[in-house]
Protein backbone atom coordinates (compact mmCIF):
# COMPACT_ATOMS: atom_id res chain seq x y z
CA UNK A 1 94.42 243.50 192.38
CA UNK A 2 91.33 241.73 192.28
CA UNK A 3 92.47 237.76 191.50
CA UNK A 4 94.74 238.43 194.53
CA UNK A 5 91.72 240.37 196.80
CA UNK A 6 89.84 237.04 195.41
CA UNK A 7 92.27 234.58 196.80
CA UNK A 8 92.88 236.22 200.11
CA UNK A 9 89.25 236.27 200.28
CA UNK A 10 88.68 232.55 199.53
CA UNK A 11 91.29 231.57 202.31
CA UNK A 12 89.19 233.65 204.91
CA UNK A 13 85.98 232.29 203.56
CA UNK A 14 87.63 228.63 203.45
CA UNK A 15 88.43 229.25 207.64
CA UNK A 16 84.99 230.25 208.15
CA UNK A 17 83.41 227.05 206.92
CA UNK A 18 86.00 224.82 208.71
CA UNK A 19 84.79 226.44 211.98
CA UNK A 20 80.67 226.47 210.87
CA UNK A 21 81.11 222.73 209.49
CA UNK A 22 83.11 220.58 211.95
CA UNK A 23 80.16 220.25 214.36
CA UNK A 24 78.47 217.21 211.62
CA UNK A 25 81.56 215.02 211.96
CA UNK A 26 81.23 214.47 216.22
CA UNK A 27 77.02 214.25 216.14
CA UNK A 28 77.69 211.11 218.18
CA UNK A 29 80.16 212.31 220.99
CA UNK A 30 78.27 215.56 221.39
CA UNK A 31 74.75 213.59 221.66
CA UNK A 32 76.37 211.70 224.47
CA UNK A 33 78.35 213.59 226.46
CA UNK A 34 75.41 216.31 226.75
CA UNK A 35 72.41 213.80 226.52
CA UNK A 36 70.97 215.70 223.53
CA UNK A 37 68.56 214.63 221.18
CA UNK A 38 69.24 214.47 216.73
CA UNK A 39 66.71 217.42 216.79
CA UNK A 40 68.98 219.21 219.00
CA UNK A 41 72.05 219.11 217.64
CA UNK A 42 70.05 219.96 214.39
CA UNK A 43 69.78 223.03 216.57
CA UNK A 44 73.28 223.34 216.97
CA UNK A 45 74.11 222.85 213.40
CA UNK A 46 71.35 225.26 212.28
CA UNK A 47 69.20 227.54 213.81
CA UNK A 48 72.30 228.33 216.83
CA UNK A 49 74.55 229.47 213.99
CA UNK A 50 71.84 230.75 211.96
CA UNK A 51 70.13 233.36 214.11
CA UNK A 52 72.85 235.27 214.88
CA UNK A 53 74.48 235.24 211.16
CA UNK A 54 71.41 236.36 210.14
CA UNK A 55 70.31 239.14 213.25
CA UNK A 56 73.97 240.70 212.98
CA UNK A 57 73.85 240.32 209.17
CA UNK A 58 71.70 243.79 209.18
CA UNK A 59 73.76 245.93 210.90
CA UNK A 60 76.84 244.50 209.70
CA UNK A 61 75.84 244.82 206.02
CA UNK A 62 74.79 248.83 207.08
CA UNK A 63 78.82 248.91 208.09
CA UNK A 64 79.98 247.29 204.82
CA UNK A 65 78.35 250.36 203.17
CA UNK A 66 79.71 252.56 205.40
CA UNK A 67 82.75 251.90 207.01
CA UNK A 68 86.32 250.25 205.91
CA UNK A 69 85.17 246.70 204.83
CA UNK A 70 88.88 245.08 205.29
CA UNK A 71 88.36 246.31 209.31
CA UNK A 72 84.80 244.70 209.23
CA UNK A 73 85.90 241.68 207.88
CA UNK A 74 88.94 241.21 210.48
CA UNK A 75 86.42 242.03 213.51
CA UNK A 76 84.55 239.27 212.07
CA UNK A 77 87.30 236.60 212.47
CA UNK A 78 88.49 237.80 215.43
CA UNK A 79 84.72 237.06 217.02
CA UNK A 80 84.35 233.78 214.86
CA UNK A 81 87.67 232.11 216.20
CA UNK A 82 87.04 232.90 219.85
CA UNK A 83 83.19 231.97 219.83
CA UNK A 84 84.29 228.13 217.89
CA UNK A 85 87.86 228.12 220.42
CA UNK A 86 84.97 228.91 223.44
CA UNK A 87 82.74 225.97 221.83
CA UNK A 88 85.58 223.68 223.27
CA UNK A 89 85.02 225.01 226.76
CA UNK A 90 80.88 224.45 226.50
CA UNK A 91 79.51 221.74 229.59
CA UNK A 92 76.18 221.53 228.64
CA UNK A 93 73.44 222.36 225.31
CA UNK A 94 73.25 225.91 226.64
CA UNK A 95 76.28 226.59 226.87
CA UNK A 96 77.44 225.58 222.93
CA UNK A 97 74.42 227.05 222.13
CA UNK A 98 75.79 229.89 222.97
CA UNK A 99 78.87 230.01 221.40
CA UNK A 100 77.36 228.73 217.87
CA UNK A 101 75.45 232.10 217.99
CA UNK A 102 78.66 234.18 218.52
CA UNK A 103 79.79 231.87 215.57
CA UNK A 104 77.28 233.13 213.30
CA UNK A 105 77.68 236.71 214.58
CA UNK A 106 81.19 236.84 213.71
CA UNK A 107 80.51 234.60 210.33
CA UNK A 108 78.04 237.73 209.55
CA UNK A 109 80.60 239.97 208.50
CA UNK A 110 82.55 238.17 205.82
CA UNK A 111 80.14 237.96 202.86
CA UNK A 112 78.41 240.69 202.68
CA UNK A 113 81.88 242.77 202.84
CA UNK A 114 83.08 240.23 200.32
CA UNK A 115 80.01 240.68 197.63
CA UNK A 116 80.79 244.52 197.89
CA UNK A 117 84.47 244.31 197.39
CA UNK A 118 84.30 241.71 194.28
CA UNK A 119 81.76 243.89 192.77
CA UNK A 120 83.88 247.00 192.64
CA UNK A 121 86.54 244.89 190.88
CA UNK A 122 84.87 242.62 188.78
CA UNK A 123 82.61 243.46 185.12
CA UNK A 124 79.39 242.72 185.73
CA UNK A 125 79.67 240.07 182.46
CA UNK A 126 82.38 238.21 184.97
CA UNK A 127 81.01 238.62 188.23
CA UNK A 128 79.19 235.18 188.29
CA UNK A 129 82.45 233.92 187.32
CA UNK A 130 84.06 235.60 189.98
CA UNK A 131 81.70 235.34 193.05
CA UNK A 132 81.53 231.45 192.07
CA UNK A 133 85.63 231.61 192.90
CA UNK A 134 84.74 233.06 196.55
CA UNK A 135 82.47 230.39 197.14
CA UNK A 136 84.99 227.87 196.28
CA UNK A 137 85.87 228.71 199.86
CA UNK A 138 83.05 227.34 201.13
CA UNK A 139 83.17 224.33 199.64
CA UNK A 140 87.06 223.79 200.34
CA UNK A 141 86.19 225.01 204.14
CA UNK A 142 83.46 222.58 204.42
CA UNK A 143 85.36 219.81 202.93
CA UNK A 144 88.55 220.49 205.29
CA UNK A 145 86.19 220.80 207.99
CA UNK A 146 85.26 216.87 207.37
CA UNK A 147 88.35 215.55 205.88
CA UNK A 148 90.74 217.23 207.95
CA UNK A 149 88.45 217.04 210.95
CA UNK A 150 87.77 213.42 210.93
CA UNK A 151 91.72 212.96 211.04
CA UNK A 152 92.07 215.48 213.82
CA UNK A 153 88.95 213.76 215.64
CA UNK A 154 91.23 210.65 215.87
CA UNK A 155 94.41 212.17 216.79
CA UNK A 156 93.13 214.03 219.59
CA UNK A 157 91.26 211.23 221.05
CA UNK A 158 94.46 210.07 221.96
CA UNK A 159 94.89 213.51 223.60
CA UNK A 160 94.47 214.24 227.46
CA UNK A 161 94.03 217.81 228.36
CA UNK A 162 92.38 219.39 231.44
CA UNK A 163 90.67 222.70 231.23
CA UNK A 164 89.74 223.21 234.89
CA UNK A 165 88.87 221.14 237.39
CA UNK A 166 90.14 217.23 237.31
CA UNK A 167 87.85 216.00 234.52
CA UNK A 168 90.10 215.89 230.93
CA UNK A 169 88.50 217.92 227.91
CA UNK A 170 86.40 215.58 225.73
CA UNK A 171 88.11 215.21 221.99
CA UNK A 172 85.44 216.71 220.26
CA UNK A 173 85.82 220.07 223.07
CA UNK A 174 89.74 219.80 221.47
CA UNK A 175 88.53 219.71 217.81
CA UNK A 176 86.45 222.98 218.77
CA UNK A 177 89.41 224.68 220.39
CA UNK A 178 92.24 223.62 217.68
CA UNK A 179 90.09 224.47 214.72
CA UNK A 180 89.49 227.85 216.43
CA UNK A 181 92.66 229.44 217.93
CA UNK A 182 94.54 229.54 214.40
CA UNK A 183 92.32 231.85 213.11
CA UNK A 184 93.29 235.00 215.44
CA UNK A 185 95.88 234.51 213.58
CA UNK A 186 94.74 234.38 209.74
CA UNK A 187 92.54 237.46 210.55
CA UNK A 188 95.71 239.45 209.94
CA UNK A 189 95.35 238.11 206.18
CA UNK A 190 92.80 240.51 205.21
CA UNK A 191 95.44 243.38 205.20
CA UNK A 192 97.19 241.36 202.65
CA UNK A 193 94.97 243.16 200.15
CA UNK A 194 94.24 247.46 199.84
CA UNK A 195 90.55 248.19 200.17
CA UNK A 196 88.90 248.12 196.79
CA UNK A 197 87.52 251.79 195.36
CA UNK A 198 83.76 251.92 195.39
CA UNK A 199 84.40 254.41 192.14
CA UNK A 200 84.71 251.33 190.03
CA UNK A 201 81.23 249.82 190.61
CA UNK A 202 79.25 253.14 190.55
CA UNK A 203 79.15 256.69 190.63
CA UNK A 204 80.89 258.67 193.56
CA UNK A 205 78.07 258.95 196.56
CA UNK A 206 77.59 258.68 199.61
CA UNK A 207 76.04 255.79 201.29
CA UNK A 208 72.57 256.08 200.80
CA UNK A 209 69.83 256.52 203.71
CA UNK A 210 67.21 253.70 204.83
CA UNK A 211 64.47 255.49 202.89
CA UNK A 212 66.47 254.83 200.09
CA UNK A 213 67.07 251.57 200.99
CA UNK A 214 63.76 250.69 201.65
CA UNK A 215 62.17 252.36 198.72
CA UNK A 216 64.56 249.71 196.26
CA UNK A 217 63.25 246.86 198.40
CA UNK A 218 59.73 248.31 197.91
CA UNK A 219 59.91 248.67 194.03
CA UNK A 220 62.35 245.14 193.85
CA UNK A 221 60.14 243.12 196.15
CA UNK A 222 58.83 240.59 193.96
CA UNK A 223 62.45 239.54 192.65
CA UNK A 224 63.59 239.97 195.92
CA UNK A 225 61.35 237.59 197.31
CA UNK A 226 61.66 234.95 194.54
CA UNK A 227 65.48 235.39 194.27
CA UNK A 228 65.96 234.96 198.59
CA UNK A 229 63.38 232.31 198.70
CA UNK A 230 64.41 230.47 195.78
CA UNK A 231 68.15 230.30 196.76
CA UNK A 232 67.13 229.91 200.36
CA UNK A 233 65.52 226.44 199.64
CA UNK A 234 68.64 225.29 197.99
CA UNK A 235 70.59 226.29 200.77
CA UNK A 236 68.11 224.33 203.11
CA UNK A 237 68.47 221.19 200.74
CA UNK A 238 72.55 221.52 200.75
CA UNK A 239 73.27 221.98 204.35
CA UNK A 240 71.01 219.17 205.18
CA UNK A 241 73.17 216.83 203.00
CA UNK A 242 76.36 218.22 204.53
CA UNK A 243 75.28 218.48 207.95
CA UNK A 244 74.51 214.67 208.05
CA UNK A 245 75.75 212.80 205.47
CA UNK A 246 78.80 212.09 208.42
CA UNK A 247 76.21 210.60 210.55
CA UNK A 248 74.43 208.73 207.82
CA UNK A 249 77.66 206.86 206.69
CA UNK A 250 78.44 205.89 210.21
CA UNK A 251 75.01 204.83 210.67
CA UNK A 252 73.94 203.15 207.45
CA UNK A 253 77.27 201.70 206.82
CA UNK A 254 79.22 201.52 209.91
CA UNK A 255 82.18 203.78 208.52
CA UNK A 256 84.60 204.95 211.09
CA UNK A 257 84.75 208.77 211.40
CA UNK A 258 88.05 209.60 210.17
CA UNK A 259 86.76 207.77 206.68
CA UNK A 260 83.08 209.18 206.43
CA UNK A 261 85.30 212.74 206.99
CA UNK A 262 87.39 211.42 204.07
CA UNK A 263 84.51 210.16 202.43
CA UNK A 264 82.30 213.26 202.93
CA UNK A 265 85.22 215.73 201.70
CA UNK A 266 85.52 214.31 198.35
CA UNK A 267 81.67 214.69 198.17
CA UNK A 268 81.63 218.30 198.91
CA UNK A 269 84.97 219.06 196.76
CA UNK A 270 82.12 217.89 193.98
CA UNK A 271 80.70 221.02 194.42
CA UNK A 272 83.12 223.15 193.20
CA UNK A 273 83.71 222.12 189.36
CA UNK A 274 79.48 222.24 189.48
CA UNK A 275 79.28 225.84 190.45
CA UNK A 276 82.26 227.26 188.30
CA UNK A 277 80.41 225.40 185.01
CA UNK A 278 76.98 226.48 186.31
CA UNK A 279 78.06 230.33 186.72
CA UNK A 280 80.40 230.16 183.33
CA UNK A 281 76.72 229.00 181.41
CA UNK A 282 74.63 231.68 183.78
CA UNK A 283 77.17 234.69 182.31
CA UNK A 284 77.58 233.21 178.97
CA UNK A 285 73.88 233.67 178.61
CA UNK A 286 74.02 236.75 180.42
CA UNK A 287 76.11 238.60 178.37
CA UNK A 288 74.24 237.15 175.06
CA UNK A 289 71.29 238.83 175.93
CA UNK A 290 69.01 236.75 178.46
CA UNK A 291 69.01 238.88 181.84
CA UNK A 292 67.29 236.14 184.02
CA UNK A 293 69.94 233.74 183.38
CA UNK A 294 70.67 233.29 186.96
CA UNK A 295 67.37 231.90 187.49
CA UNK A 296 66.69 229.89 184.34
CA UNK A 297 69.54 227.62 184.71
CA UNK A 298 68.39 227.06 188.30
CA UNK A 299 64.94 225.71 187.36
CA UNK A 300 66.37 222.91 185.45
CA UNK A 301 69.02 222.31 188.19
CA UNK A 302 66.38 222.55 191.00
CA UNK A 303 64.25 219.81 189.36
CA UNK A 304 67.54 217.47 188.74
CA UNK A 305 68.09 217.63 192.46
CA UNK A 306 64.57 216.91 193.24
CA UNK A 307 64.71 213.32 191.54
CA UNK A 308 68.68 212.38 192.08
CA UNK A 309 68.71 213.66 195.76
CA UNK A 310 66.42 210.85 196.33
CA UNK A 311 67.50 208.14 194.25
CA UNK A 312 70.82 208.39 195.97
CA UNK A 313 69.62 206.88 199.07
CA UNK A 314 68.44 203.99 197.58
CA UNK A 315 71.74 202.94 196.89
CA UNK A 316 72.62 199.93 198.59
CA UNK A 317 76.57 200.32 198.41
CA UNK A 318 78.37 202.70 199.78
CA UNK A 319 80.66 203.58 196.34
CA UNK A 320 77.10 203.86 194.59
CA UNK A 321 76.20 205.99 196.97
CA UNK A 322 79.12 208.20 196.70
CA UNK A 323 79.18 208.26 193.25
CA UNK A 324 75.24 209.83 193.25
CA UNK A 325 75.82 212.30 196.21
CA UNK A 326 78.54 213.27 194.24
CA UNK A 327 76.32 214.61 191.26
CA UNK A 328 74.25 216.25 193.99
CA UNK A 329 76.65 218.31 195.38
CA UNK A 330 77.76 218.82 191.76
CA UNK A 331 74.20 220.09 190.72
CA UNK A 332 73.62 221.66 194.47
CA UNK A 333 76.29 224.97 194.49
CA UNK A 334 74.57 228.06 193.97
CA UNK A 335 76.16 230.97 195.85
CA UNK A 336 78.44 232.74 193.37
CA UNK A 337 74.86 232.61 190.39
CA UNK A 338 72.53 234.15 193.66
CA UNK A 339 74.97 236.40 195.02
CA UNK A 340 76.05 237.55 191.53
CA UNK A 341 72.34 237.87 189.78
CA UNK A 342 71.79 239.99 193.41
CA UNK A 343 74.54 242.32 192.92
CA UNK A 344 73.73 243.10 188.80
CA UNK A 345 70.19 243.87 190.18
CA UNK A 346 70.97 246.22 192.89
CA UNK A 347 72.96 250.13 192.97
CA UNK A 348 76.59 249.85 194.12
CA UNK A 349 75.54 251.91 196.79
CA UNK A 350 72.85 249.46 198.52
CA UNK A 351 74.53 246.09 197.73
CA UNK A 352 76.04 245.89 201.43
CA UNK A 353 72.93 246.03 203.07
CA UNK A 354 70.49 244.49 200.21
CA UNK A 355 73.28 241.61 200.33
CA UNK A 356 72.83 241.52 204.21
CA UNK A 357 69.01 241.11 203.74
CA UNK A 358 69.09 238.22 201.27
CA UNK A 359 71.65 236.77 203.51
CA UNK A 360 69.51 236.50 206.35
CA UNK A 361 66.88 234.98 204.42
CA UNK A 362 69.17 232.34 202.91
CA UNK A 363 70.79 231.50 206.55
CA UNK A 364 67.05 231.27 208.08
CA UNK A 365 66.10 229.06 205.63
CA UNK A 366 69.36 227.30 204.26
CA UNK A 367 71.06 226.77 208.13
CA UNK A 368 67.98 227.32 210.33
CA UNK A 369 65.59 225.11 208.73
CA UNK A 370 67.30 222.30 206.81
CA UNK A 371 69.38 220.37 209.46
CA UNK A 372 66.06 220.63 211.48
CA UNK A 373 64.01 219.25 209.01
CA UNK A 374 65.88 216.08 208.79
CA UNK A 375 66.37 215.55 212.59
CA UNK A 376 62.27 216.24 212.69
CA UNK A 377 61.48 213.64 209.85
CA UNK A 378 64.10 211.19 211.99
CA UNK A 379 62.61 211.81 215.21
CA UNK A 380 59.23 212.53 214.97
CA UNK A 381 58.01 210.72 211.49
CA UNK A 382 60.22 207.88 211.50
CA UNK A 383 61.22 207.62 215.03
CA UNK A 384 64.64 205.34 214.45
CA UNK A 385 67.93 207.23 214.13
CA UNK A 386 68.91 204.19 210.81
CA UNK A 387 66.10 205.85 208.90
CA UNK A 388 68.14 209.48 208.51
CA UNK A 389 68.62 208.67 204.97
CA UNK A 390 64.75 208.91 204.16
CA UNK A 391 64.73 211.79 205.78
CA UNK A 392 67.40 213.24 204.35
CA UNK A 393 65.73 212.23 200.50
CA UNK A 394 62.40 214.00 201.75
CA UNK A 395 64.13 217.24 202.92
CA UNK A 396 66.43 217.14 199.50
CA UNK A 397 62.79 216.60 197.01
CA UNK A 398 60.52 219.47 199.33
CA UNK A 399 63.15 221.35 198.94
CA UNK A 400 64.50 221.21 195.37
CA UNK A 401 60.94 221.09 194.27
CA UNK A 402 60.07 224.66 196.44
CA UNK A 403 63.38 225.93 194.65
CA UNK A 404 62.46 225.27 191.02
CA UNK A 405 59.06 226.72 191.43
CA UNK A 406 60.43 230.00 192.76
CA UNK A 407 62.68 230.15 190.51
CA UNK A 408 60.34 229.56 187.52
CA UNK A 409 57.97 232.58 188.87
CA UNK A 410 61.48 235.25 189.72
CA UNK A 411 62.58 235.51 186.04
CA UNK A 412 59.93 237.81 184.75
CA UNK A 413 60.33 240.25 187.77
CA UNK A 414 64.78 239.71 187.83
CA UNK A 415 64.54 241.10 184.37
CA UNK A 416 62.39 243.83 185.08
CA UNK A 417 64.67 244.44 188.07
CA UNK A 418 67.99 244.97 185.75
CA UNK A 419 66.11 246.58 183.18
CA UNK A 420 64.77 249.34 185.67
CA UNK A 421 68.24 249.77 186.86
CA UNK A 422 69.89 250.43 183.54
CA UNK A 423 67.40 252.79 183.12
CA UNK A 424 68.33 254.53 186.14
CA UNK A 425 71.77 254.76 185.75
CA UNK A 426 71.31 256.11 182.18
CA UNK A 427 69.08 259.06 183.10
């Protein structure tokens, strides 16, 4: 049961980045149509989506301890697939504003649901392993959102459709609506799969109270705080890169946007061999003994980010440049170590909620800060929209370098976190 409540989980997750994602591939339209700045569609991309995945994150992670989580998980398509369809239908920055919030709201409810269900079926000496898998969504849902979408960008542009009125829908409203609609459907896919016992991941209880809740956080806080911080920077450095590298090729080399989807796919598809290996070495160590795995490996792979992020905009050919944002995205996937090292360190009957918190942390600071950090450096520092590469390198080296730091100073306290837990569910 739980390979199969992994793959159905995956395809959901994959649909969920398609509809976050597809937004970086028409930058240009959107900036012209609504006479919107590169800080504001950095808006768009990050702090629009990001508020409300993080705000609803809370409550929703409260439900995930509480309720069915195959019922919160379909609500949570259901409100994804209409807010990106509704994107489609937006006039003006307020308006897909708007809807990118409802995005995020609906995007709220998948992972935390999804950490809770692959920890009741999953060893703790696998669950790296495993969460790793689920994130493979993300990466495959990100990469179809560029690859497919730059394809779909130039098949609808050939398109004429008419909402209301006389005046036809732009092709980037299309891409919103046609990336959107299918998924009312694929909601129905997560009763493909029986809800997982939370038996098998702790004793029987009952969800535990917020005093509970808040006395863990209390006791936890310095891991806590490393562990969301330190994962939250290399969220920040990775959805810069993937929220602009479209727009860079078509700037700095004049690709046309189906290839710079193309191009920008195979990038992210990088990704996914990087964070298998990297959470096979994390519980390889783990289960020989060192209990802060998660975060040692991450210090050296923080720091290797910090100098290659960089270098690769040097390049001056595109294939060179490729090649080394390649090895970034390689070195760059860290969901299935964070969410895995979160879940070992926290009871069964908190990891909803506790998973909720660190999500909103790493949304704030992954979606809501690096996309704006780049548009800032292009608009404000360097003031020419060719220059997005530099600011791209300076967003990937603050943030790498924040990440390895945090990391460095969260292993002492992550092993006195799982060490106080295995005392407590000894006694």
């Amino acid at each position: 049961m739980g390979w199969w409540t992994l793959a159905v989980l995956v395809g959901l997750s994959a649909v969920s980045y398609v509809d976050r994602q597809i937004i970086s591939l028409m930058v240009g339209p959107i900036r012209s149509d609504l006479n919107v700045s590169d800080f504001q569609i950095s808006l768009l991309q990050g702090i629009a989506f990001a508020l409300f995945f993080a705000a609803f994150g809370l409550p929703l992670g409260w439900l995930v301890d509480r309720a069915q989580r195959r019922l919160v998980i379909f609500g949570g398509v259901v409100v994804w697939s209409l807010a990106t369809a509704a994107s489609g239908l937006a006039t003006s920055f307020g308006h897909l504003f708007i809807a990118r919030l409802m995005v995020g709201a609906g995007e709220a409810a998948l992972a935390p649901a999804a950490y809770s269900m692959i920890a009741d079926l999953f060893p703790k000496r696998r669950l790296a392993f495993a969460l790793s898998i689920f994130n493979i969504g993300g990466a495959t849902g990100s990469a179809l959102a560029v690859f497919l979408g730059g394809v779909l960008i130039t098949g609808l542009s050939q398109v004429s459709i008419t909402a209301t009125g006389s005046v036809p829908l732009a092709t980037w409203q299309l891409a919103f609506i046609s990336v959107g609609l299918p998924g009312l459907v694929l909601a129905f896919m997560i009763f493909l799969i029986p809800e997982p016992s939370r038996s098998q991941s702790g004793p029987k209880t009952s969800a535990a109270d917020m005093a509970e809740l808040w006395a863990f956080v209390k006791t936890r806080r310095t891991f806590l705080a490393f562990h969301f911080l330190g994962f939250g920077c290399m969220s920040a450095l990775g959805y810069a890169a993937m929220n602009w590298l479209p727009a860079y090729l078509m700037r700095r080399f004049g690709v046309p946007v189906a290839e710079a989807g193309a191009l920008v796919g195979v990038i992210i598809v990088c990704s996914i061999p990087g964070g298998l290996l990297a959470s096979a070495l994390v519980d390889r160590l783990f289960a020989r003994g060192r209990t802060d795995a998660h975060l040692f490996l991450y210090v050296f792979i923080a720091l290797g980010l910090t100098i290659l992020g960089p270098i690769a905009f040097l390049a001056d050919s595109l294939p060179a440049f490729v090649a080394l944002m390649a090895g970034v995205m390689f070195l760059a996937a860290a969901p299935g170590t964070a969410t895995a090292a979160l879940q070992i360190a926290t009871p069964p009957r908190l990891r909803g909620r506790v998973s909720a918190m660190y999500l909103f942390v790493y949304q704030m600071v992954g979606l809501g800060t690096g996309p704006s950090v780049v548009a800032a450096f292009t608009d404000y520092v360097f003031k020419d929209d060719a220059l997005v590469g530099y600011s791209m390198a300076a967003t990937i080296a603050i943030f790498g370098l924040a990440a390895a730091l945090l990391f460095a100073l969260g292993r002492g306290p992550m092993r006195r976190a799982i060490r106080a837990l295995a005392e407590e569910e000894a006694s």
